[in-house]
PDB file of N, CA and C in Angstrom:
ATOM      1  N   UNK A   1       0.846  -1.160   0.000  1.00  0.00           N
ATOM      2  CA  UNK A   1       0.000   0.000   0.000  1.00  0.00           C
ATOM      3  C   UNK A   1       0.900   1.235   0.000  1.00  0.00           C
ATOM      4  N   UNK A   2       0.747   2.182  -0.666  1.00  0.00           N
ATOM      5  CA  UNK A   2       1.599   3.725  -1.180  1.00  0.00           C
ATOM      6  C   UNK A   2       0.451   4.750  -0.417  1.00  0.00           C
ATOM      7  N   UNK A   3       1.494   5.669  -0.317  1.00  0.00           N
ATOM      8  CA  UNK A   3       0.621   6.739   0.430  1.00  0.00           C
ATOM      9  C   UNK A   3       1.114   7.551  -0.902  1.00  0.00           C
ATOM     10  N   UNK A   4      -0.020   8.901  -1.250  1.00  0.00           N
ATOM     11  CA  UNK A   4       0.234   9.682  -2.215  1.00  0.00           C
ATOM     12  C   UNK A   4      -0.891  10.847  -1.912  1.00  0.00           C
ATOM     13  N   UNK A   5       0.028  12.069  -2.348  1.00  0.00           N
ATOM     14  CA  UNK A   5      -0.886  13.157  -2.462  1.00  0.00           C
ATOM     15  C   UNK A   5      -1.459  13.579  -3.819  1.00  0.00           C
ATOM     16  N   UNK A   6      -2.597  13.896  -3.839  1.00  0.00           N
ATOM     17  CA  UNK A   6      -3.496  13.854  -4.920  1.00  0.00           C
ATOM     18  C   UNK A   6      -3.646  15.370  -4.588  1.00  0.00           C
ATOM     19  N   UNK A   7      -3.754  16.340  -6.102  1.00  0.00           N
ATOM     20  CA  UNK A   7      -3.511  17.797  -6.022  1.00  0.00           C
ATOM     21  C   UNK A   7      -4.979  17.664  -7.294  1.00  0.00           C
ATOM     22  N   UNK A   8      -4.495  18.877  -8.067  1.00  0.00           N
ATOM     23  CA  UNK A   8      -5.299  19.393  -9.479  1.00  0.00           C
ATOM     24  C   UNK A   8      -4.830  19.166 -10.312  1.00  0.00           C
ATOM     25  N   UNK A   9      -3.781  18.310 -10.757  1.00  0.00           N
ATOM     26  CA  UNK A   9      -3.377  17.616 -11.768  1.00  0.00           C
ATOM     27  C   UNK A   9      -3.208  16.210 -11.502  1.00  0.00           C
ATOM     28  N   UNK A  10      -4.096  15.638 -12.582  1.00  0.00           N
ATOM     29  CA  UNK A  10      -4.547  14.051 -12.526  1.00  0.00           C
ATOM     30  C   UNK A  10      -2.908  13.183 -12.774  1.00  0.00           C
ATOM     31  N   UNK A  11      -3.105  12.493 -11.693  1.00  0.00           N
ATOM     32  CA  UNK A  11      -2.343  11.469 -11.480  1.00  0.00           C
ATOM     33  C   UNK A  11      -2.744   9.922 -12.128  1.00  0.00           C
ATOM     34  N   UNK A  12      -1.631   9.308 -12.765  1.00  0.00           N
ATOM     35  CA  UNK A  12      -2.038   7.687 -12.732  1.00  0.00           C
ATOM     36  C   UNK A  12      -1.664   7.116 -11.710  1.00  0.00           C
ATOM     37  N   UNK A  13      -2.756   5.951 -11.374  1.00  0.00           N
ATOM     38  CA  UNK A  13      -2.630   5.630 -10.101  1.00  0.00           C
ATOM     39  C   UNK A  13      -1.882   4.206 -10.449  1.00  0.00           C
ATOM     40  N   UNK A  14      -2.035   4.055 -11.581  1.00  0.00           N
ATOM     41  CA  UNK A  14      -1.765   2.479 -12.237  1.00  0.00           C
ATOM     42  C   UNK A  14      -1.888   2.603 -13.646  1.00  0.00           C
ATOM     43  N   UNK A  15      -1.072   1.677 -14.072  1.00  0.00           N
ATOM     44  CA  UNK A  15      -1.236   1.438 -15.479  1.00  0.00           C
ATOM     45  C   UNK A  15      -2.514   0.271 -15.548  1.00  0.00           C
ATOM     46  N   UNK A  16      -2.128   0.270 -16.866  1.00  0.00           N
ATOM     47  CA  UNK A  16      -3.138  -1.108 -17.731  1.00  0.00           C
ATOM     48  C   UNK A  16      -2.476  -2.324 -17.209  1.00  0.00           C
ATOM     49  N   UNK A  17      -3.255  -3.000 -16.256  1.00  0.00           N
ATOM     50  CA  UNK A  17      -2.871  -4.739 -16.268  1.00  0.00           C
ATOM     51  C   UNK A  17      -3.742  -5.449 -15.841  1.00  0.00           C
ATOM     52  N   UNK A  18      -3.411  -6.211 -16.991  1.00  0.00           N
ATOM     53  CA  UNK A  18      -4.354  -7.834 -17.250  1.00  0.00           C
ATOM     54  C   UNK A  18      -4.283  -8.667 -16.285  1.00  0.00           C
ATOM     55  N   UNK A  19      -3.151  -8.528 -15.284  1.00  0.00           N
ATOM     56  CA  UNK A  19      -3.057  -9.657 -14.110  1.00  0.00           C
ATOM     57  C   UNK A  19      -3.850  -8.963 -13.086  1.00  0.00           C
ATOM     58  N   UNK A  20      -4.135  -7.953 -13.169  1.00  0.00           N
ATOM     59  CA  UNK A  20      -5.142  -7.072 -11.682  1.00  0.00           C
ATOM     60  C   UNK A  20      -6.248  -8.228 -10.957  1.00  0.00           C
ATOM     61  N   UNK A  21      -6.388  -7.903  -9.776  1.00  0.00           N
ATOM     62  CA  UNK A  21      -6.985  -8.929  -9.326  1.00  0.00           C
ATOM     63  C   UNK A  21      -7.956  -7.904  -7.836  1.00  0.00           C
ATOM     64  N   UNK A  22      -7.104  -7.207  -7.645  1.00  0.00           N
ATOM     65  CA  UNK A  22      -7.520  -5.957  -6.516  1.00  0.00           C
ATOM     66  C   UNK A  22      -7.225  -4.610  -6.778  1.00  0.00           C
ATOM     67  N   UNK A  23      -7.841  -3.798  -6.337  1.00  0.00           N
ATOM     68  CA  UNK A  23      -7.360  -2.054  -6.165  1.00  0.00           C
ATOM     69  C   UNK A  23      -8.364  -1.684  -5.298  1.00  0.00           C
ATOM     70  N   UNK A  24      -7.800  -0.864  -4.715  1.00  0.00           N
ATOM     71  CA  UNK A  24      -8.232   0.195  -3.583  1.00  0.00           C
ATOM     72  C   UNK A  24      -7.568   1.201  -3.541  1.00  0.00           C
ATOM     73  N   UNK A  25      -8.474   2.155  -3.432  1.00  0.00           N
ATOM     74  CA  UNK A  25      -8.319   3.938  -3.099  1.00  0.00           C
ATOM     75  C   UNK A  25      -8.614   4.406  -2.267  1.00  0.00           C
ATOM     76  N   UNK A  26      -8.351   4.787  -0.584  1.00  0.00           N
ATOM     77  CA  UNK A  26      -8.946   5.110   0.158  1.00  0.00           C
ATOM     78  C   UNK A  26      -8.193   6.953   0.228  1.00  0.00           C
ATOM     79  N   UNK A  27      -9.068   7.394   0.643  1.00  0.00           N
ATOM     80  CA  UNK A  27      -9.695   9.068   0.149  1.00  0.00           C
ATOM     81  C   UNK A  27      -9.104   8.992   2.904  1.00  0.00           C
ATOM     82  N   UNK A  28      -7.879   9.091   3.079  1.00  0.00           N
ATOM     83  CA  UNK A  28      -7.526   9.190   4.110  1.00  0.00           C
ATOM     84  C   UNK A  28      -8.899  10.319   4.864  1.00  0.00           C
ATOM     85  N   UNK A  29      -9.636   9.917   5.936  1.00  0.00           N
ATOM     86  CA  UNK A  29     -10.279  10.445   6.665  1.00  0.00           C
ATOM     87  C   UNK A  29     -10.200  11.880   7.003  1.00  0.00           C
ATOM     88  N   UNK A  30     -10.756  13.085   6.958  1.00  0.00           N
ATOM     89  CA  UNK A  30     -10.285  14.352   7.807  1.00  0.00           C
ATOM     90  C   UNK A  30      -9.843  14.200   9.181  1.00  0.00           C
ATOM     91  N   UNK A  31     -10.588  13.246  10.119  1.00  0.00           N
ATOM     92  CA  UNK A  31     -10.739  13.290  11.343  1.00  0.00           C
ATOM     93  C   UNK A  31      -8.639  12.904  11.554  1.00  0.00           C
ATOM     94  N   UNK A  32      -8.119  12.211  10.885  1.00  0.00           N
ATOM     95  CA  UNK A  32      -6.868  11.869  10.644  1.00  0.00           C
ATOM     96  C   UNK A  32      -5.936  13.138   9.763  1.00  0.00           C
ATOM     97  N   UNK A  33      -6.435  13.591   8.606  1.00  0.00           N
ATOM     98  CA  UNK A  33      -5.639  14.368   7.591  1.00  0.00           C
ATOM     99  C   UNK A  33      -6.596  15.510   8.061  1.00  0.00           C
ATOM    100  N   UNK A  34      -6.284  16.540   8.752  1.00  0.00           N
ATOM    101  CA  UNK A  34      -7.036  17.659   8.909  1.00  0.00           C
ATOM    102  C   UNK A  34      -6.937  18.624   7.300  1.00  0.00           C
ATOM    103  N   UNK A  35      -6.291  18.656   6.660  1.00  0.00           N
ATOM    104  CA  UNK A  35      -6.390  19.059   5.133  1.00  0.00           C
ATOM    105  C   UNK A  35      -7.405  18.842   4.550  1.00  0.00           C
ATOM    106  N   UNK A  36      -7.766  17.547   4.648  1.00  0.00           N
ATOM    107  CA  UNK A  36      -8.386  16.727   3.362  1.00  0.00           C
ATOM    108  C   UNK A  36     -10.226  16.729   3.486  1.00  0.00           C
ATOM    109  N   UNK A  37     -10.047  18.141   3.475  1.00  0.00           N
ATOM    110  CA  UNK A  37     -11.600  18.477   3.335  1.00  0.00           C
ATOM    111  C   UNK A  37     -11.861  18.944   1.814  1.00  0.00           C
ATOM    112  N   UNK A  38     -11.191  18.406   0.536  1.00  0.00           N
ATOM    113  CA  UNK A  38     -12.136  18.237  -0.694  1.00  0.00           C
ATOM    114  C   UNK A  38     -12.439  16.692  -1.408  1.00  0.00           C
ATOM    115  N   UNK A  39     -12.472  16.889  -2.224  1.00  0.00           N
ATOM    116  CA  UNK A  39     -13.160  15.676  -3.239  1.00  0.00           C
ATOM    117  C   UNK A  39     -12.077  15.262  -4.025  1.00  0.00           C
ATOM    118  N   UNK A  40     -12.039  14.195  -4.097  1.00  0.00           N
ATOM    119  CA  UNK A  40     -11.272  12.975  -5.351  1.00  0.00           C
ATOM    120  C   UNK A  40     -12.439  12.472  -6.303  1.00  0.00           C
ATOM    121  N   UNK A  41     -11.754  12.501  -7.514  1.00  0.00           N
ATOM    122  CA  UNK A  41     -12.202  12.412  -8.472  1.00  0.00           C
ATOM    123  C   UNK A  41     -11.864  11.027  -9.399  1.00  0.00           C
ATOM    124  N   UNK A  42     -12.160  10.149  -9.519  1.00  0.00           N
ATOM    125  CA  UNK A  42     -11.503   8.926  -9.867  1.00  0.00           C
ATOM    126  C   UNK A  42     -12.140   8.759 -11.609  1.00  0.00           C
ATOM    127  N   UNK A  43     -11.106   7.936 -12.032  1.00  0.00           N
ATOM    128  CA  UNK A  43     -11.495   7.847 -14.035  1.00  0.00           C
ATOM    129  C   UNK A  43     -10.609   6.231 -13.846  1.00  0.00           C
ATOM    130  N   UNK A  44     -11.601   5.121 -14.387  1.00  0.00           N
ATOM    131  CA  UNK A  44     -11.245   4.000 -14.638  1.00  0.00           C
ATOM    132  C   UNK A  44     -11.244   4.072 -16.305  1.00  0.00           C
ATOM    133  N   UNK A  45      -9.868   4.174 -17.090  1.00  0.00           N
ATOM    134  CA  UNK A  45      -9.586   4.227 -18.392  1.00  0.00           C
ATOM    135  C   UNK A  45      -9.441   5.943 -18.966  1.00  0.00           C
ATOM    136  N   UNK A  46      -9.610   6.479 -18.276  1.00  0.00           N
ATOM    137  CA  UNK A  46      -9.768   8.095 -18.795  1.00  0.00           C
ATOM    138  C   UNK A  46      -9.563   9.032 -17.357  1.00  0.00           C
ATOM    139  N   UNK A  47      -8.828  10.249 -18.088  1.00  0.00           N
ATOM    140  CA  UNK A  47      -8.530  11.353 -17.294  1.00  0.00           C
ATOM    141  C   UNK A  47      -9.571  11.798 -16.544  1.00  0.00           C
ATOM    142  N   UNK A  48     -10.369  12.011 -15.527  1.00  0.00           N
ATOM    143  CA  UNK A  48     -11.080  12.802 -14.744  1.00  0.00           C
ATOM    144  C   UNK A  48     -10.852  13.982 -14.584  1.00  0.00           C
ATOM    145  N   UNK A  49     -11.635  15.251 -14.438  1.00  0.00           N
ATOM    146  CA  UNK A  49     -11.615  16.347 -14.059  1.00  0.00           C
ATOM    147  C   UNK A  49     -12.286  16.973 -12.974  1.00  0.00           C
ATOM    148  N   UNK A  50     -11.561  17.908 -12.281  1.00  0.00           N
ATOM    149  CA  UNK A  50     -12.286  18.182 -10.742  1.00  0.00           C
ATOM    150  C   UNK A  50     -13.108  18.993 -10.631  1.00  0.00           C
ATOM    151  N   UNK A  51     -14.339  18.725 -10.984  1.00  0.00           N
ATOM    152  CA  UNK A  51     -15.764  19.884 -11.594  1.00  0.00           C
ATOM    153  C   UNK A  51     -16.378  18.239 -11.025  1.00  0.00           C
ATOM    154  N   UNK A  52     -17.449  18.684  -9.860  1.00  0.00           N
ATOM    155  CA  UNK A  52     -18.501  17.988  -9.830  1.00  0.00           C
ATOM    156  C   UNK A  52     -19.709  18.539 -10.622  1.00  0.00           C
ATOM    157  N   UNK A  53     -20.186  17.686 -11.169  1.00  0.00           N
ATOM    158  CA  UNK A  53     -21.787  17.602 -12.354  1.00  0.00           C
ATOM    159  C   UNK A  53     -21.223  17.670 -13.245  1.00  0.00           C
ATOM    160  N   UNK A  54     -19.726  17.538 -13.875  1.00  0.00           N
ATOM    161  CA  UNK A  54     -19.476  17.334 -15.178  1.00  0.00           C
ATOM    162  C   UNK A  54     -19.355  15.879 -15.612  1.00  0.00           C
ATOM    163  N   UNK A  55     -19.616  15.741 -17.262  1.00  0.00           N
ATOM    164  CA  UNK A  55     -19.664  14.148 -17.646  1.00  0.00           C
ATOM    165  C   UNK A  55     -18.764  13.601 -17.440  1.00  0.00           C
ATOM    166  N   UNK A  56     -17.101  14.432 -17.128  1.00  0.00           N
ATOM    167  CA  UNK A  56     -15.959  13.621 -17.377  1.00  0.00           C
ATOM    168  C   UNK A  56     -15.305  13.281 -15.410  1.00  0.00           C
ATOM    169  N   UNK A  57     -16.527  13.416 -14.758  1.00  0.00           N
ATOM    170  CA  UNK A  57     -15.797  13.619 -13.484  1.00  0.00           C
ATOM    171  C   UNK A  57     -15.287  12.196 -12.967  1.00  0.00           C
ATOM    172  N   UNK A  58     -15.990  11.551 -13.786  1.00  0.00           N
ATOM    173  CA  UNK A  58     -15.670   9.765 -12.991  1.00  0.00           C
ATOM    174  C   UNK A  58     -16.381  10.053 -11.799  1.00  0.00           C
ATOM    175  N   UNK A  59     -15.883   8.913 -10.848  1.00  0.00           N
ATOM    176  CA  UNK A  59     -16.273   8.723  -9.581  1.00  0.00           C
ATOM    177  C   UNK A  59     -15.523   9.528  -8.453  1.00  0.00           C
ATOM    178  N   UNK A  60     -16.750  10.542  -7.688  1.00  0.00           N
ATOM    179  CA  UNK A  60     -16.607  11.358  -6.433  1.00  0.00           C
ATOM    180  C   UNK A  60     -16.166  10.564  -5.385  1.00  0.00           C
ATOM    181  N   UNK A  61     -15.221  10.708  -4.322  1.00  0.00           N
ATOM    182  CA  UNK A  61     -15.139  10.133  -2.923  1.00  0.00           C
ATOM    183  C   UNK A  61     -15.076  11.640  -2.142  1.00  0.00           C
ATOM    184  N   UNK A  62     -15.425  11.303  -0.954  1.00  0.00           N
ATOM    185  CA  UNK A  62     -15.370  12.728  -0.219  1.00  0.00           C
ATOM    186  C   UNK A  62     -14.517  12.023   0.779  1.00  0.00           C
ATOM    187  N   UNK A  63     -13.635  12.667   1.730  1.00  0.00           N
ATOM    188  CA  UNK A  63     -13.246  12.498   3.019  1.00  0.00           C
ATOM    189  C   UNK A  63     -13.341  11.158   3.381  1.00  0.00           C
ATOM    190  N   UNK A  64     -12.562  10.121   3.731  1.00  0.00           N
ATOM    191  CA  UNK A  64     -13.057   8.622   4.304  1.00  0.00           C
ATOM    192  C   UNK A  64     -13.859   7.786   3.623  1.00  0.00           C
ATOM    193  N   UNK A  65     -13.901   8.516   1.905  1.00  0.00           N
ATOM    194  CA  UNK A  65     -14.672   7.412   1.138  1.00  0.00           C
ATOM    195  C   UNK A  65     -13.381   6.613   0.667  1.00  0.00           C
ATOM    196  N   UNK A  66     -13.831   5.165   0.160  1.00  0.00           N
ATOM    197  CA  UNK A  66     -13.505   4.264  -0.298  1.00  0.00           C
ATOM    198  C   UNK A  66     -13.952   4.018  -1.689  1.00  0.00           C
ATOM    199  N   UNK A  67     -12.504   3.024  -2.800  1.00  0.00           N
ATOM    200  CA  UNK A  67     -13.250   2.857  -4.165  1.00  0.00           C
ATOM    201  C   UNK A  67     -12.454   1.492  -3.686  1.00  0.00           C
ATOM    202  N   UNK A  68     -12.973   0.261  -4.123  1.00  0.00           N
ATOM    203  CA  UNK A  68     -12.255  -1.102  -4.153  1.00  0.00           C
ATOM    204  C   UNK A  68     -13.270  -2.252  -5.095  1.00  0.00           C
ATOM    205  N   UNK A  69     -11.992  -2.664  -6.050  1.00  0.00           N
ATOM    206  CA  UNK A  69     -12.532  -3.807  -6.532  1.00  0.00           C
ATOM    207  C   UNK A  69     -11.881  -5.326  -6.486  1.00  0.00           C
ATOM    208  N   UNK A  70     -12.682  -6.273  -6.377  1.00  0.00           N
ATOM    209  CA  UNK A  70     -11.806  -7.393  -6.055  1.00  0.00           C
ATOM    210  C   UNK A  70     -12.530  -8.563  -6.781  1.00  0.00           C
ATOM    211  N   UNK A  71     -11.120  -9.475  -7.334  1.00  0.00           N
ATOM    212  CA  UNK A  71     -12.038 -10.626  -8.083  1.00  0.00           C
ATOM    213  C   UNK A  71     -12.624 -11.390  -7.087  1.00  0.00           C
ATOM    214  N   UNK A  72     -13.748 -12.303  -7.086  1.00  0.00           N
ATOM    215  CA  UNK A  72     -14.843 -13.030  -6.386  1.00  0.00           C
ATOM    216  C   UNK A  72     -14.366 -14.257  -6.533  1.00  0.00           C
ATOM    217  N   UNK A  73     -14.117 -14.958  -8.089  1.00  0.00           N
ATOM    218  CA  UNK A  73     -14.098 -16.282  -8.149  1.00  0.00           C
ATOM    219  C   UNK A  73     -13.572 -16.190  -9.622  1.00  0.00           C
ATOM    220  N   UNK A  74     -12.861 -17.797 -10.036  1.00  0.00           N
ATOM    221  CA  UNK A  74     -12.086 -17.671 -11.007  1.00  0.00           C
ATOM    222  C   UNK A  74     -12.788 -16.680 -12.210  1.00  0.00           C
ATOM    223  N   UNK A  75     -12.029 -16.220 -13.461  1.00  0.00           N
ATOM    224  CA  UNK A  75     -12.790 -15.772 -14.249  1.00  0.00           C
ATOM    225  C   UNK A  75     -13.544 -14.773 -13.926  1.00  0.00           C
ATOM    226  N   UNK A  76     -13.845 -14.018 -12.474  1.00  0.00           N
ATOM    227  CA  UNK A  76     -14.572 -12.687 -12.214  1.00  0.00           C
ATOM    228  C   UNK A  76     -13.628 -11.519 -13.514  1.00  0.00           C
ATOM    229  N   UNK A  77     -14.605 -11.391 -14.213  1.00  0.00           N
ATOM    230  CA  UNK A  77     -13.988  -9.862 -14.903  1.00  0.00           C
ATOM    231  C   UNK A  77     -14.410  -8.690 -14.581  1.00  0.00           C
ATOM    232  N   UNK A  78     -14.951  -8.527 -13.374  1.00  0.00           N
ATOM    233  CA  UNK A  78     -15.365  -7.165 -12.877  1.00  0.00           C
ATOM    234  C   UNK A  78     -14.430  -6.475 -12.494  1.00  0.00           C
ATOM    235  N   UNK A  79     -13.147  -6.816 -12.104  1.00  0.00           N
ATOM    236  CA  UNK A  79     -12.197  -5.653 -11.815  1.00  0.00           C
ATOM    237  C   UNK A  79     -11.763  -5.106 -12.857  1.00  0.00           C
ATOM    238  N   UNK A  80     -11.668  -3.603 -13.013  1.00  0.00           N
ATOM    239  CA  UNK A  80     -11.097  -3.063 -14.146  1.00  0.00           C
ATOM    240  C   UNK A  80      -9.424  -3.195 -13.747  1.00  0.00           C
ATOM    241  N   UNK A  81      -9.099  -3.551 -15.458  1.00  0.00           N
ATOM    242  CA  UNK A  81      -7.583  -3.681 -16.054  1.00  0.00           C
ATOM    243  C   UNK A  81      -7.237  -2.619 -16.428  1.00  0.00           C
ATOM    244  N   UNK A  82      -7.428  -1.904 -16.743  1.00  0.00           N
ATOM    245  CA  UNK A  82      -7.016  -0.594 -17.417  1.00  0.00           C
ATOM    246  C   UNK A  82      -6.744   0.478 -16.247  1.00  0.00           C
ATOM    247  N   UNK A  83      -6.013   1.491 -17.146  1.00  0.00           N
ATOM    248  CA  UNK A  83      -5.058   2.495 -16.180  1.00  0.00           C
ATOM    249  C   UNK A  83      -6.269   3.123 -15.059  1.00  0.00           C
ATOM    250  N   UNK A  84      -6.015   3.441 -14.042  1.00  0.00           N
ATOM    251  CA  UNK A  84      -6.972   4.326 -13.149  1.00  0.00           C
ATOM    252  C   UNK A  84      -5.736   5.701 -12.747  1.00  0.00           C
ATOM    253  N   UNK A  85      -6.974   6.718 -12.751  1.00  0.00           N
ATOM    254  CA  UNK A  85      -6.418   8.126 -12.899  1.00  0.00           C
ATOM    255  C   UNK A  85      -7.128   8.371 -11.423  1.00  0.00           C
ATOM    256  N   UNK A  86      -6.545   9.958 -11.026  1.00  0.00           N
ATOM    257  CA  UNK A  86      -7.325  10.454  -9.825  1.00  0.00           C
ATOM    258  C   UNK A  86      -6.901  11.958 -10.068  1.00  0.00           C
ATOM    259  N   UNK A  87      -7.964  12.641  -9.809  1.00  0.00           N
ATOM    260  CA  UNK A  87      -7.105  14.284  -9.381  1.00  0.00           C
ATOM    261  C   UNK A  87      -8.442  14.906  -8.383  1.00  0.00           C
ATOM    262  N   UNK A  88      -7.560  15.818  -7.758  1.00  0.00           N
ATOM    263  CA  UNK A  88      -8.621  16.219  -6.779  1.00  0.00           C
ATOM    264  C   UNK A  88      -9.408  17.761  -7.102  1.00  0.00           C
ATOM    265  N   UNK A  89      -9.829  18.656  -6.240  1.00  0.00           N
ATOM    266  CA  UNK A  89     -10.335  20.262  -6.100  1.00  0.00           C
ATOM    267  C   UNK A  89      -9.719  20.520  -5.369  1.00  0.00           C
ATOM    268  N   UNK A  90      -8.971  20.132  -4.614  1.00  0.00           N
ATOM    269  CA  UNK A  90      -7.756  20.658  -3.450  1.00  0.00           C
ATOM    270  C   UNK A  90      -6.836  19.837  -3.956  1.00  0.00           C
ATOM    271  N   UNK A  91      -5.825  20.867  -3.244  1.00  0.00           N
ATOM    272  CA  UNK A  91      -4.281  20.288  -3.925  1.00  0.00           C
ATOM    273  C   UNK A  91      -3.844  19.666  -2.094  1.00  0.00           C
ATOM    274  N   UNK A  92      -2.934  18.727  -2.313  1.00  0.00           N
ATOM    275  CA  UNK A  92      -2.471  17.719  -0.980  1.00  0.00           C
ATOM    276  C   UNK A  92      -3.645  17.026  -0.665  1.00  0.00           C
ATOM    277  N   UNK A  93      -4.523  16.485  -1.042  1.00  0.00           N
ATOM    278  CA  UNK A  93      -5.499  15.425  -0.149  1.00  0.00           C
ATOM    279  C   UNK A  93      -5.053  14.154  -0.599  1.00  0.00           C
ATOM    280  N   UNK A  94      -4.448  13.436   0.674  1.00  0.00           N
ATOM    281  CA  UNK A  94      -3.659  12.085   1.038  1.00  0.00           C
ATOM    282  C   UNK A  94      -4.625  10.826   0.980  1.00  0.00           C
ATOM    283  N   UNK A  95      -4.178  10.342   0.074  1.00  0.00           N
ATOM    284  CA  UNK A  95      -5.082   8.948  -0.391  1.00  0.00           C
ATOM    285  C   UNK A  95      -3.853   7.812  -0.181  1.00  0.00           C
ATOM    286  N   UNK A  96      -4.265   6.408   0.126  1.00  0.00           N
ATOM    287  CA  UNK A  96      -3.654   5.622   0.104  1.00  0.00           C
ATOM    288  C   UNK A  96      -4.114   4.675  -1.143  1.00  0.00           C
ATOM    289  N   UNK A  97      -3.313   3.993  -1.871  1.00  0.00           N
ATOM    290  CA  UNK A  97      -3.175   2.930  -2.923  1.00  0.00           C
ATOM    291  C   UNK A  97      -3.376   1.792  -3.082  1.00  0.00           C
ATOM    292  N   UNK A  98      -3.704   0.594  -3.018  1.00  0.00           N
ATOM    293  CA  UNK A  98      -3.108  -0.662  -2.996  1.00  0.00           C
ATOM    294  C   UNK A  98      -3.989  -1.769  -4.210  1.00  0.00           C
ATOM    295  N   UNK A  99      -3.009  -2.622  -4.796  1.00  0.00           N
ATOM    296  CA  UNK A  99      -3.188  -3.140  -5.996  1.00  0.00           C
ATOM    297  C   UNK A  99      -2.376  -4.834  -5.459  1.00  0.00           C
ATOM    298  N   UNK A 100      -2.976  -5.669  -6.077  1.00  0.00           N
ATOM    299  CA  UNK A 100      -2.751  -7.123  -6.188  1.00  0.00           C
ATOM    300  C   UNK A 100      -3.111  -7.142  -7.716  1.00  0.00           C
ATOM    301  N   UNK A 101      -2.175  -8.250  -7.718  1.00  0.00           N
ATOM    302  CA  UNK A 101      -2.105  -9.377  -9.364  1.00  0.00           C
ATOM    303  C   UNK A 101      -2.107 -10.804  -9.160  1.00  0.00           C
ATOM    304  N   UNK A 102      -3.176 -11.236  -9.722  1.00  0.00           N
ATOM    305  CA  UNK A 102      -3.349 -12.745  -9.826  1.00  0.00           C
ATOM    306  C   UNK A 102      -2.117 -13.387  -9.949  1.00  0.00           C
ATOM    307  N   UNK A 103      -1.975 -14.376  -9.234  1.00  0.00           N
ATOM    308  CA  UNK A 103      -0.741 -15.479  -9.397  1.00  0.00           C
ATOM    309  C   UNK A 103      -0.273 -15.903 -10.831  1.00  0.00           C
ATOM    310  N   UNK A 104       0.827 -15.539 -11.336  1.00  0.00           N
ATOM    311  CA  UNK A 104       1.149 -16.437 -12.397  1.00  0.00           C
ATOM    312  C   UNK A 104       1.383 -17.870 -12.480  1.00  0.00           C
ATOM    313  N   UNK A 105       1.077 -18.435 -13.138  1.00  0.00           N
ATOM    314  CA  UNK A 105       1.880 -19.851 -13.286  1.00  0.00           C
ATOM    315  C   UNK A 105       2.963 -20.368 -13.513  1.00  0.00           C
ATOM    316  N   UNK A 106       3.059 -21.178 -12.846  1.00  0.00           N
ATOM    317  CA  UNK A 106       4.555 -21.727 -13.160  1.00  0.00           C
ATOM    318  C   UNK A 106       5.412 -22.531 -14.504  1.00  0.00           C
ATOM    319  N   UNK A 107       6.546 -21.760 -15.165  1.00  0.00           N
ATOM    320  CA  UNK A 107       6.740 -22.264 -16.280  1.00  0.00           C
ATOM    321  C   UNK A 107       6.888 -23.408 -16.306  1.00  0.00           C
ATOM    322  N   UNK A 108       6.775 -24.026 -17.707  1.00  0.00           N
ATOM    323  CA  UNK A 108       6.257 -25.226 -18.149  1.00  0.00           C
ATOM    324  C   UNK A 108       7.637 -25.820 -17.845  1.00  0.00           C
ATOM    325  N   UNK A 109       8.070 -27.155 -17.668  1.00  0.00           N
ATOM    326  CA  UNK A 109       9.334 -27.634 -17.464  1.00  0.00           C
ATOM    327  C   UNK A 109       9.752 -28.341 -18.914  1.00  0.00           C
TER     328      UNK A 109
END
């Protein structure tokens, strides 16, 4: 898990990968980050922009919100593979990271 500050210029949080299996974004609490009284803006495949009610905003977290996806069972394709972006309306609001990749297999002998 990475700690990172998220400003007004969109960050990648990750690239594109096919082995993804988990991600989580947690948007660090105020009651903890006394700063982090604006909004994160999240884009699964595309840049987000920090204008709430616009089409390109992706997904809002406020303060102590959470974004997480995780595979269920073999073959779950609900986690997105593709790059995830973030930028905020305040500059310094401290989000933490964390990403897993499915096990590879072991080469053939």
């Amino acid at each position: 898990m990475r700690t990172l500050f998220i400003g007004t210029a969109a960050v990648r949080l990750s690239d594109e990968n096919p082995a993804r299996q988990y991600w989580r974004l947690e948007f660090t609490p105020s009651s903890v980050v006394a700063g982090n009284t604006g909004h994160v803006f999240v884009g699964r495949g595309f840049v987000p922009n920090g204008i709430i009610g616009d089409p390109n905003q992706g997904d809002v977290m406020n303060s102590g919100a959470t974004i997480d996806e995780e595979t269920l069972f073999p073959g779950d394709s609900s986690v997105f593979k593709g790059a995830v972006y973030a930028v905020a309306d305040t500059a310094g609001q401290q989000c933490t990271y964390d990403e897993k990749n499915l096990p590879t297999a072991p080469a053939a002998a």
